[in-house]
N, C-alpha and C. Protein backbone atom coordinates (compact mmCIF):
# COMPACT_ATOMS: atom_id res chain seq x y z
N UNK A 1 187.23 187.70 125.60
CA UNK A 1 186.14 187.02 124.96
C UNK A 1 184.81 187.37 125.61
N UNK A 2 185.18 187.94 126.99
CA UNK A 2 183.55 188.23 127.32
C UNK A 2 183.23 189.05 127.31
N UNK A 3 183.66 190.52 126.98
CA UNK A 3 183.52 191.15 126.37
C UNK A 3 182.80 191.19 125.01
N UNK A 4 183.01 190.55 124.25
CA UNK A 4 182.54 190.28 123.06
C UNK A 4 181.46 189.70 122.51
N UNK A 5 181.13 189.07 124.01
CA UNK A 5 179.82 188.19 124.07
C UNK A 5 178.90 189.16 124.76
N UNK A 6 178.95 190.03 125.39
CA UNK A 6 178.06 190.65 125.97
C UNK A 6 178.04 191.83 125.13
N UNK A 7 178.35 191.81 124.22
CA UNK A 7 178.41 193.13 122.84
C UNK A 7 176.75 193.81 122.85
N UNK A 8 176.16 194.67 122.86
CA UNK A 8 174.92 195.33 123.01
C UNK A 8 174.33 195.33 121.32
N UNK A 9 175.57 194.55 120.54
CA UNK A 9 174.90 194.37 118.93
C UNK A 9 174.25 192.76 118.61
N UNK A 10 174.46 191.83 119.63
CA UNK A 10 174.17 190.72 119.44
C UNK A 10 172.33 190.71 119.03
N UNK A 11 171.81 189.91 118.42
CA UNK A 11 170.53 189.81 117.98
C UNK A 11 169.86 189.71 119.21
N UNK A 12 170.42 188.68 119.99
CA UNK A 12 169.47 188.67 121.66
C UNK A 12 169.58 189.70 122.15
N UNK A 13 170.20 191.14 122.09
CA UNK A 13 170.28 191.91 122.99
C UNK A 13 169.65 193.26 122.21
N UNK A 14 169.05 193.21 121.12
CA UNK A 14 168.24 193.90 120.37
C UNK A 14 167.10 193.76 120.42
N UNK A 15 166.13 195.31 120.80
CA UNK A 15 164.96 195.03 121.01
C UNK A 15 164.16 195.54 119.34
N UNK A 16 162.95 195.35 119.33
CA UNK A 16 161.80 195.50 118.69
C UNK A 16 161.13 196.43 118.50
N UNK A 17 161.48 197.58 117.60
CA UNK A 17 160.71 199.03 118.08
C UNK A 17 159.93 199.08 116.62
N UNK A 18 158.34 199.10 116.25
CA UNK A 18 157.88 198.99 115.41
C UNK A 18 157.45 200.87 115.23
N UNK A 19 157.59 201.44 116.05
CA UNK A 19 157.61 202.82 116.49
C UNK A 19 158.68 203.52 115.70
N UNK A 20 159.78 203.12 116.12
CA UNK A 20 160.75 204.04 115.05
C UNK A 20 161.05 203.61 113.92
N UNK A 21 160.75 202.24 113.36
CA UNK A 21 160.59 202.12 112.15
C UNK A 21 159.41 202.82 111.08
N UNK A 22 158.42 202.87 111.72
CA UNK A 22 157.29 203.94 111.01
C UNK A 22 157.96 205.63 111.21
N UNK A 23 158.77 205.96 111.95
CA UNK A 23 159.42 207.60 111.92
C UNK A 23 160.49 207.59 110.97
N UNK A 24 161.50 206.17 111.12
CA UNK A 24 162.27 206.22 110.36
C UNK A 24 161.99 205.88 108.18
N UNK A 25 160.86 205.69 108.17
CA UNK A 25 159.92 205.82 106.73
C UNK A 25 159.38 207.11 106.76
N UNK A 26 158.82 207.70 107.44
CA UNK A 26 158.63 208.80 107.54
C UNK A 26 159.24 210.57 106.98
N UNK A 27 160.49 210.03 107.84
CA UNK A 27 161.41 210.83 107.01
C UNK A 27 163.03 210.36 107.76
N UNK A 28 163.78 209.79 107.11
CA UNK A 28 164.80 209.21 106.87
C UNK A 28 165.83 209.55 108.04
N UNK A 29 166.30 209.08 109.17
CA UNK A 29 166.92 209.15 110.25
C UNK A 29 166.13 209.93 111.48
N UNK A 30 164.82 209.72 111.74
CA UNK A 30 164.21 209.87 112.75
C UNK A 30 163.89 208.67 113.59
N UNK A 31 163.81 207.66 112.96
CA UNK A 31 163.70 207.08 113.57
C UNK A 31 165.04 206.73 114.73
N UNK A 32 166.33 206.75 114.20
CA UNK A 32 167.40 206.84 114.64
C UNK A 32 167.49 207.73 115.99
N UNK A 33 167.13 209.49 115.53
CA UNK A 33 167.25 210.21 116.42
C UNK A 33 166.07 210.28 117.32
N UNK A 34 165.05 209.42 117.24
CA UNK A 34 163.68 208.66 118.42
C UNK A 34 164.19 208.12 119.42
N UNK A 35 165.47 206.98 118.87
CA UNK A 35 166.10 205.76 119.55
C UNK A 35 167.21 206.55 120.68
N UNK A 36 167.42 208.31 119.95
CA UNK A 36 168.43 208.33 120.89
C UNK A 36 169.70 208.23 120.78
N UNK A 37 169.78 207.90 119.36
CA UNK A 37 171.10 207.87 118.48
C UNK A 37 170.74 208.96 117.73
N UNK A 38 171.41 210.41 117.88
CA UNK A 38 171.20 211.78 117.23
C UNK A 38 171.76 211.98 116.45
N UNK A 39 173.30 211.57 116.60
CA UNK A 39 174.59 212.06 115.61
C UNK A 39 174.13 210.92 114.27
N UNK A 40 173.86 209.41 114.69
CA UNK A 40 173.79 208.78 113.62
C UNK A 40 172.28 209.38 112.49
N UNK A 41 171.08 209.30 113.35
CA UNK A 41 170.11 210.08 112.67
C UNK A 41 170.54 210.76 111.72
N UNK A 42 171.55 211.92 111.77
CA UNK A 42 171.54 213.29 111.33
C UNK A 42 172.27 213.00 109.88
N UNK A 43 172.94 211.95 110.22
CA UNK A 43 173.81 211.37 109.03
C UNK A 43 173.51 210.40 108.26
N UNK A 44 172.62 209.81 108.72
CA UNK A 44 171.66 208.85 107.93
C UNK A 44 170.52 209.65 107.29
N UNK A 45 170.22 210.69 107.72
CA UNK A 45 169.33 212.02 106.94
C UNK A 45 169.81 212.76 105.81
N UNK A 46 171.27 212.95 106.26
CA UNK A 46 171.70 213.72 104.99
C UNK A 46 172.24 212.77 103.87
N UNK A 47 172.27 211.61 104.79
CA UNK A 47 172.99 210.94 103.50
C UNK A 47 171.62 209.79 102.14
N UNK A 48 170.73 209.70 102.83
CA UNK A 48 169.60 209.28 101.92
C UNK A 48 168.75 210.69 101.33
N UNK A 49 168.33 211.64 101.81
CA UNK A 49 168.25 212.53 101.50
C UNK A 49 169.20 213.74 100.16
N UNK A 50 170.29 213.66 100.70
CA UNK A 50 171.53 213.71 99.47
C UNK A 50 171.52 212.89 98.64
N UNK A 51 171.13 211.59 98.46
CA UNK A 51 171.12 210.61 97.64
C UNK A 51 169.73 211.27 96.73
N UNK A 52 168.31 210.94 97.28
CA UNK A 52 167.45 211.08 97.09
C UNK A 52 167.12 212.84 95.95
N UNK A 53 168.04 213.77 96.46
CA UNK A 53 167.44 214.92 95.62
C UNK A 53 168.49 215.57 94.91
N UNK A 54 170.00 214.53 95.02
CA UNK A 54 170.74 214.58 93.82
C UNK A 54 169.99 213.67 92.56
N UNK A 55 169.23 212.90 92.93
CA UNK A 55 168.86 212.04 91.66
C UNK A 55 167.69 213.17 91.47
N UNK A 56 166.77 213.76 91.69
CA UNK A 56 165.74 214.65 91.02
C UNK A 56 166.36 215.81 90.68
N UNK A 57 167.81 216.34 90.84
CA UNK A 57 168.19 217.32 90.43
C UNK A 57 168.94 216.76 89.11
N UNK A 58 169.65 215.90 88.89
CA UNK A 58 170.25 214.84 88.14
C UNK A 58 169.26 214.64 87.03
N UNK A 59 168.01 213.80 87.04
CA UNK A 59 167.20 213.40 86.32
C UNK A 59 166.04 214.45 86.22
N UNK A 60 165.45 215.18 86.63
CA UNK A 60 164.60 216.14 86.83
C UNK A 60 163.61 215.15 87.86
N UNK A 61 162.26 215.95 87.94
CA UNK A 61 161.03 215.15 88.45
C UNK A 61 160.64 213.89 88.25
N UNK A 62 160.51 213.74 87.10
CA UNK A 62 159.87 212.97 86.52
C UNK A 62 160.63 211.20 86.32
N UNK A 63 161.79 211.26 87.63
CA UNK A 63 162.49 209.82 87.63
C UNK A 63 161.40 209.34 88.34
N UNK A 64 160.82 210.08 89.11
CA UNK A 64 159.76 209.35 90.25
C UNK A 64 158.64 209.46 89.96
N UNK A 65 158.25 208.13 89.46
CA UNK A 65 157.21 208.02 88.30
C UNK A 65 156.15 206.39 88.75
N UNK A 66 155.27 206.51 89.81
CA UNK A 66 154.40 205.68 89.68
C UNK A 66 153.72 204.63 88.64
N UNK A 67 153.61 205.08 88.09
CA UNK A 67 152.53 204.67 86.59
C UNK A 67 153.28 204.32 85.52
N UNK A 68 154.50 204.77 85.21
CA UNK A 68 155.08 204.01 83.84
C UNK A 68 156.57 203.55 84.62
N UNK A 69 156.79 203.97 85.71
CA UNK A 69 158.46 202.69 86.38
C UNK A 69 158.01 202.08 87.38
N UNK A 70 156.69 201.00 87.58
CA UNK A 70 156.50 200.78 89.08
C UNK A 70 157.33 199.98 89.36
N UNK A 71 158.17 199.07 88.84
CA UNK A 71 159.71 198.59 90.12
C UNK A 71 160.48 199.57 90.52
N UNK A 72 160.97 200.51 89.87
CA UNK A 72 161.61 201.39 90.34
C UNK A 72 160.71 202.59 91.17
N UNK A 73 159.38 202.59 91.14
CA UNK A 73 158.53 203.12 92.23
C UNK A 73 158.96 202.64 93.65
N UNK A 74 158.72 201.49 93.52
CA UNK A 74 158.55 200.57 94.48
C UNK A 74 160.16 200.52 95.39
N UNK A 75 160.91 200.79 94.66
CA UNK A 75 162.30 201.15 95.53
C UNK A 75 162.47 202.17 95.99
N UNK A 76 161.75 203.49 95.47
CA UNK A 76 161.81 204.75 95.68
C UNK A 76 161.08 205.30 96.57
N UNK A 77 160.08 204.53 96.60
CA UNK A 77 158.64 204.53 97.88
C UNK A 77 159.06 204.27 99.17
N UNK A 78 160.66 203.43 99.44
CA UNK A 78 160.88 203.31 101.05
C UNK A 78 161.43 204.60 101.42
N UNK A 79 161.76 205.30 100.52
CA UNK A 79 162.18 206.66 101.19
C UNK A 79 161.18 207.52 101.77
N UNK A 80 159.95 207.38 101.65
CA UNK A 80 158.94 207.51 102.47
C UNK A 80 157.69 208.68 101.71
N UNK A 81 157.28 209.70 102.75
CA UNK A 81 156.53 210.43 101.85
C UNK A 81 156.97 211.39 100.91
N UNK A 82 158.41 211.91 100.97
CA UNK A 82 159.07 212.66 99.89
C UNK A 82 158.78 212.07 98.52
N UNK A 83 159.13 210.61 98.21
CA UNK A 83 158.70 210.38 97.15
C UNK A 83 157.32 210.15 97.03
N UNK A 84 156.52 209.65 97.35
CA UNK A 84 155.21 210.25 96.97
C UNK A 84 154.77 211.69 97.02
N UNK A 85 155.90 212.63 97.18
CA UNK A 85 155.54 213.75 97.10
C UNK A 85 155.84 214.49 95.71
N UNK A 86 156.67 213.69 95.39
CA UNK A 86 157.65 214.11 94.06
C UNK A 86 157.14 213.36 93.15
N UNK A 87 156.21 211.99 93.03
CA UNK A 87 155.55 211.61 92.27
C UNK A 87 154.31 212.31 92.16
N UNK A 88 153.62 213.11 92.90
CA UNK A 88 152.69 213.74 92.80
C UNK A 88 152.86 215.05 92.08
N UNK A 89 153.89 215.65 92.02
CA UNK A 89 154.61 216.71 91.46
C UNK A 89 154.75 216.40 89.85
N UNK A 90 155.32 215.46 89.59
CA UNK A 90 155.80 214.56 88.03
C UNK A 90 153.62 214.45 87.59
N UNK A 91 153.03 213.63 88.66
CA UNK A 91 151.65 213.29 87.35
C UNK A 91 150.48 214.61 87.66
N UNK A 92 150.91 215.47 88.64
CA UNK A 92 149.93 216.25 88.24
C UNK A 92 150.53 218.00 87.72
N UNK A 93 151.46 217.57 87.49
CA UNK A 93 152.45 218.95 87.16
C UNK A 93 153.06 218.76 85.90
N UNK A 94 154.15 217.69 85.60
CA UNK A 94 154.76 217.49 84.34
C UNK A 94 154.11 216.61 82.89
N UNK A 95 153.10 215.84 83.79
CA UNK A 95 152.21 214.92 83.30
C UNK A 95 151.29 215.80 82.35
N UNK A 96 150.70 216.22 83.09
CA UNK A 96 149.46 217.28 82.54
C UNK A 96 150.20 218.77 81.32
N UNK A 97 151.29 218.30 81.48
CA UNK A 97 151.77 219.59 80.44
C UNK A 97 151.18 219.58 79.13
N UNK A 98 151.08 220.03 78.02
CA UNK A 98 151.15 219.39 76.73
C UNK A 98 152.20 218.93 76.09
N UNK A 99 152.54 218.06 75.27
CA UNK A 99 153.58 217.22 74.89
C UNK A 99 154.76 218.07 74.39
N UNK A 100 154.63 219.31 73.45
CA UNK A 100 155.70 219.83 73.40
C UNK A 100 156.98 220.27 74.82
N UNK A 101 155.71 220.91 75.67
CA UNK A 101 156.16 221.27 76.85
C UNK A 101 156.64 220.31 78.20
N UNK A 102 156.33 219.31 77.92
CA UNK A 102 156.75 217.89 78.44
C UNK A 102 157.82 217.50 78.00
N UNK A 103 157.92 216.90 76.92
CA UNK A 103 159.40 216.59 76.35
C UNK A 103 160.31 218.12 76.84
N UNK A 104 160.32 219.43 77.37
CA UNK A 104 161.19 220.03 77.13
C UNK A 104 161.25 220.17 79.00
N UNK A 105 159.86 219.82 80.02
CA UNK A 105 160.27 219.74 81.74
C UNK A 105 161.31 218.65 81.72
N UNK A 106 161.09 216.97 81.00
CA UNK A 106 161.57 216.05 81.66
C UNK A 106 162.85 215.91 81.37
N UNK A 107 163.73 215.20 81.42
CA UNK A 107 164.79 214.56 81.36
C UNK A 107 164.77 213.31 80.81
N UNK A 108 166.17 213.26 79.73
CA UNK A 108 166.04 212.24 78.61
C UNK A 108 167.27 211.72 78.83
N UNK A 109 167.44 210.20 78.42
CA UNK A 109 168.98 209.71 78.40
C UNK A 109 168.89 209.32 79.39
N UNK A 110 170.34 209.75 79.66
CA UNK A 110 171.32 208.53 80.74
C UNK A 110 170.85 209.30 81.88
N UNK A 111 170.99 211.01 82.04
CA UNK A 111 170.65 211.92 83.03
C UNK A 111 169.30 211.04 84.24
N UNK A 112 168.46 210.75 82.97
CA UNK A 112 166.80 210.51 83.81
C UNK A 112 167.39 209.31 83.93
N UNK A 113 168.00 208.19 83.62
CA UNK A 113 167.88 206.58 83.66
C UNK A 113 169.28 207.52 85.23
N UNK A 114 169.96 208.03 85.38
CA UNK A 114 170.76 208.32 86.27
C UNK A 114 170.09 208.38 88.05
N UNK A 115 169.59 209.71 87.37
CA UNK A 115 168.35 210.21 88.36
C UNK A 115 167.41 209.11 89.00
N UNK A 116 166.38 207.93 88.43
CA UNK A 116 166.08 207.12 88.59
C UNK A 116 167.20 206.32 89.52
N UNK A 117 168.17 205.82 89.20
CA UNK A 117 168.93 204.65 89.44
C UNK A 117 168.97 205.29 91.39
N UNK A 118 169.86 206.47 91.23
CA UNK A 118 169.74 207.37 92.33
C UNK A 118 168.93 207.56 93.53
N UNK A 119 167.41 207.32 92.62
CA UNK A 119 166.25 207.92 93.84
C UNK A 119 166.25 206.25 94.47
N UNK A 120 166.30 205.51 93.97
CA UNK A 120 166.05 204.23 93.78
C UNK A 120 167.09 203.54 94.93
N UNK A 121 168.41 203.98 94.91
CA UNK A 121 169.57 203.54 95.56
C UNK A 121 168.82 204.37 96.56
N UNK A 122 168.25 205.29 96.88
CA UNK A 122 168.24 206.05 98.02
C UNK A 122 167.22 204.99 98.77
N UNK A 123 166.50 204.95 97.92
CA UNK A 123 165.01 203.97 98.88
C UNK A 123 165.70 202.83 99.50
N UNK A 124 166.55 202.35 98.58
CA UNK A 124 167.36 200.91 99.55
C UNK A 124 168.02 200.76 100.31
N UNK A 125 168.99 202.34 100.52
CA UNK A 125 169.65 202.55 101.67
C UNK A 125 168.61 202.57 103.15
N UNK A 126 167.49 203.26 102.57
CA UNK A 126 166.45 203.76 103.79
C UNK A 126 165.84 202.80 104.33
N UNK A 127 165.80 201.82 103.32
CA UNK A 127 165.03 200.37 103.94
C UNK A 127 165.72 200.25 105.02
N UNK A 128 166.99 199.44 104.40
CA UNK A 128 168.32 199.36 105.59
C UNK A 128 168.33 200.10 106.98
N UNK A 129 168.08 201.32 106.88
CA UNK A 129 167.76 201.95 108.02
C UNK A 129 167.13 202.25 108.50
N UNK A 130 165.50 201.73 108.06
CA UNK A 130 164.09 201.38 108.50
C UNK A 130 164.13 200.04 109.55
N UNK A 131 165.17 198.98 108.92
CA UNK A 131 165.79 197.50 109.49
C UNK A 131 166.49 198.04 110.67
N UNK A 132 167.28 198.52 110.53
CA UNK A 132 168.22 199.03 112.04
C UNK A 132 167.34 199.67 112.97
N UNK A 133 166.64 200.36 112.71
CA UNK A 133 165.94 201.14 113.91
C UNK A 133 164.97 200.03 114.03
N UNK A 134 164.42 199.52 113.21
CA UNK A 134 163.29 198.04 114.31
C UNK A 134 163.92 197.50 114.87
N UNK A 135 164.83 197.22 114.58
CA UNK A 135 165.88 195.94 115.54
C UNK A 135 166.77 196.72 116.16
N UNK A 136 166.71 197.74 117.15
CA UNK A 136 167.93 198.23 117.60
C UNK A 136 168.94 197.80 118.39
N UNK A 137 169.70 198.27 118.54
CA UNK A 137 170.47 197.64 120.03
C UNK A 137 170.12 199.07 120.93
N UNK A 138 170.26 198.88 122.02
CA UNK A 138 170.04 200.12 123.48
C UNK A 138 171.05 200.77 123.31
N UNK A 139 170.84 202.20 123.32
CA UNK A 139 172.21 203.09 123.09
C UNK A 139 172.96 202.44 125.13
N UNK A 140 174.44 202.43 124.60
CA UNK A 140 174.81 201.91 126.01
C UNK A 140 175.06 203.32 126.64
N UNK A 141 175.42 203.49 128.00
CA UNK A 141 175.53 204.39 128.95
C UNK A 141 177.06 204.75 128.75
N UNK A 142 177.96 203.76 128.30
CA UNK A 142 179.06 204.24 127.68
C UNK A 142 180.20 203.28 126.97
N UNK A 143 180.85 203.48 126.11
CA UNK A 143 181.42 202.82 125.47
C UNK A 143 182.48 201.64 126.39
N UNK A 144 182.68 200.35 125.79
CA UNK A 144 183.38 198.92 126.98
C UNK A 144 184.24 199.63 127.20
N UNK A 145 185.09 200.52 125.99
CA UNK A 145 186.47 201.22 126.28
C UNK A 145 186.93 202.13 127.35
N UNK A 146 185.86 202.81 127.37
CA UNK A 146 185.63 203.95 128.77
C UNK A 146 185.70 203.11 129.66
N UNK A 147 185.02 202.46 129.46
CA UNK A 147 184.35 201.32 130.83
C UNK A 147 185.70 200.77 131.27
N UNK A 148 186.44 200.31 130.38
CA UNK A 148 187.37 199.43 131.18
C UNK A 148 188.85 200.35 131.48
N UNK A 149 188.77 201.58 130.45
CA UNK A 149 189.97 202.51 131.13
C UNK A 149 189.90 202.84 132.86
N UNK A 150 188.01 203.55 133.34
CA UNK A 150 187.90 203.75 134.00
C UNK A 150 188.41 202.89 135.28
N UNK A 151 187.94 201.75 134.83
CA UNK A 151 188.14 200.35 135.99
C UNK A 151 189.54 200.36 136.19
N UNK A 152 190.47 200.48 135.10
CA UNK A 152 191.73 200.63 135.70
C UNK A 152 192.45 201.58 136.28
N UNK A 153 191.55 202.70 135.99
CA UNK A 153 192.00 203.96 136.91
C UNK A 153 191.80 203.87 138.02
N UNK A 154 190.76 203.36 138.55
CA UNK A 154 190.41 203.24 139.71
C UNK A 154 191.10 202.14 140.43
N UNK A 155 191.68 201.18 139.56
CA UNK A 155 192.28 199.93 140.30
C UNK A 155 194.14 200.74 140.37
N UNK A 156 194.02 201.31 139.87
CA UNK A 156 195.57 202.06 139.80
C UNK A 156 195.70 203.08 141.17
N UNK A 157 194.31 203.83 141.07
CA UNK A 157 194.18 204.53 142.16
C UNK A 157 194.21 203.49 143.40
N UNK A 158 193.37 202.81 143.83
CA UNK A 158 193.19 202.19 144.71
C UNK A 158 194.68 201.52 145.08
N UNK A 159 195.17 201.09 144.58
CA UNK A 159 196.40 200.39 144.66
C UNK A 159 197.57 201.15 144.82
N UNK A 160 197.53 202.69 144.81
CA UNK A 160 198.35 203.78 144.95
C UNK A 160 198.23 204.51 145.96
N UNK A 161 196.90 204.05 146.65
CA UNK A 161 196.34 204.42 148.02
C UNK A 161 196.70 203.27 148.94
N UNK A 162 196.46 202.14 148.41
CA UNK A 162 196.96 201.43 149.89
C UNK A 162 198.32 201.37 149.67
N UNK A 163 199.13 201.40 148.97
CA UNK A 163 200.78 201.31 149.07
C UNK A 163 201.42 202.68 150.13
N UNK A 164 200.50 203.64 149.73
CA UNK A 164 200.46 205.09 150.83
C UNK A 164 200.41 204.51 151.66
């Protein structure tokens, strides 16, 4: 049990990093790999990121759309500056087409309502992991498990030495 209480995930034992939450908006598992957690970073990168540009390959550009989906902006915006990069792409690129040539860049149907849903799920995952990196826990020096194999190696040793 005390073990369990001294867990490095408890809320008291999580600090406050307003630092890697602005890296981790930035671009999606930096903030993670700031904290020092690399492997998780890398996988929290590919996996909002994979989320994020299967839905614009899915729906085309134009799911990420400021001006005519702002709730679904607004979910798509925690993924950070990619989507405002890709909304900038959609109103001054697909926007500006002329209408024949518009109806034939964007994506229609379920594809774009897909694509959308997608970029959208991506922003909410990223929040989530905008939340974890403010509130982290301290990467520990090594796992309780190590910790307590070691202790018994050493109590095995020790005890195999004085019986010598």
């Amino acid at each position: 049990m005390a073990d369990h209480d001294a867990s490095p995930s408890r809320p008291a034992d999580r600090e406050f990093n307003p630092a890697a939450a602005v890296l981790a908006w930035l671009w999606p598992g930096l903030g993670h790999i700031s904290l020092g957690h690399r492997r998780r970073g890398l996988l929290i990168m590919f996996g909002v990121l994979f989320l994020f540009l299967s839905g614009l390959l899915v729906g085309g550009v134009d799911v990420v759309d400021r001006k005519d989906d702002r709730l679904w902006f607004l979910a798509q915006s925690v993924c950070g500056p990619i989507a405002f990069a890709a909304d900038y792409v959609n109103q001054s690129y697909v926007k500006s087409l002329p209408d024949e040539q518009r109806y034939q860049a964007t994506g229609i149907n379920k594809p774009n309502e897909m694509g959308t849903l997608f970029c959208a799920l991506a922003g909410l995952m990223n929040l989530v992991v905008i939340l974890d990196a403010m509130y982290f826990a301290p990467k520990p020096s090594e796992s309780p498990f190590v910790e307590r194999r070691r202790s018994q190696q050493s109590d095995a040793a020790a005890s195999s030495s004085s019986a010598a």
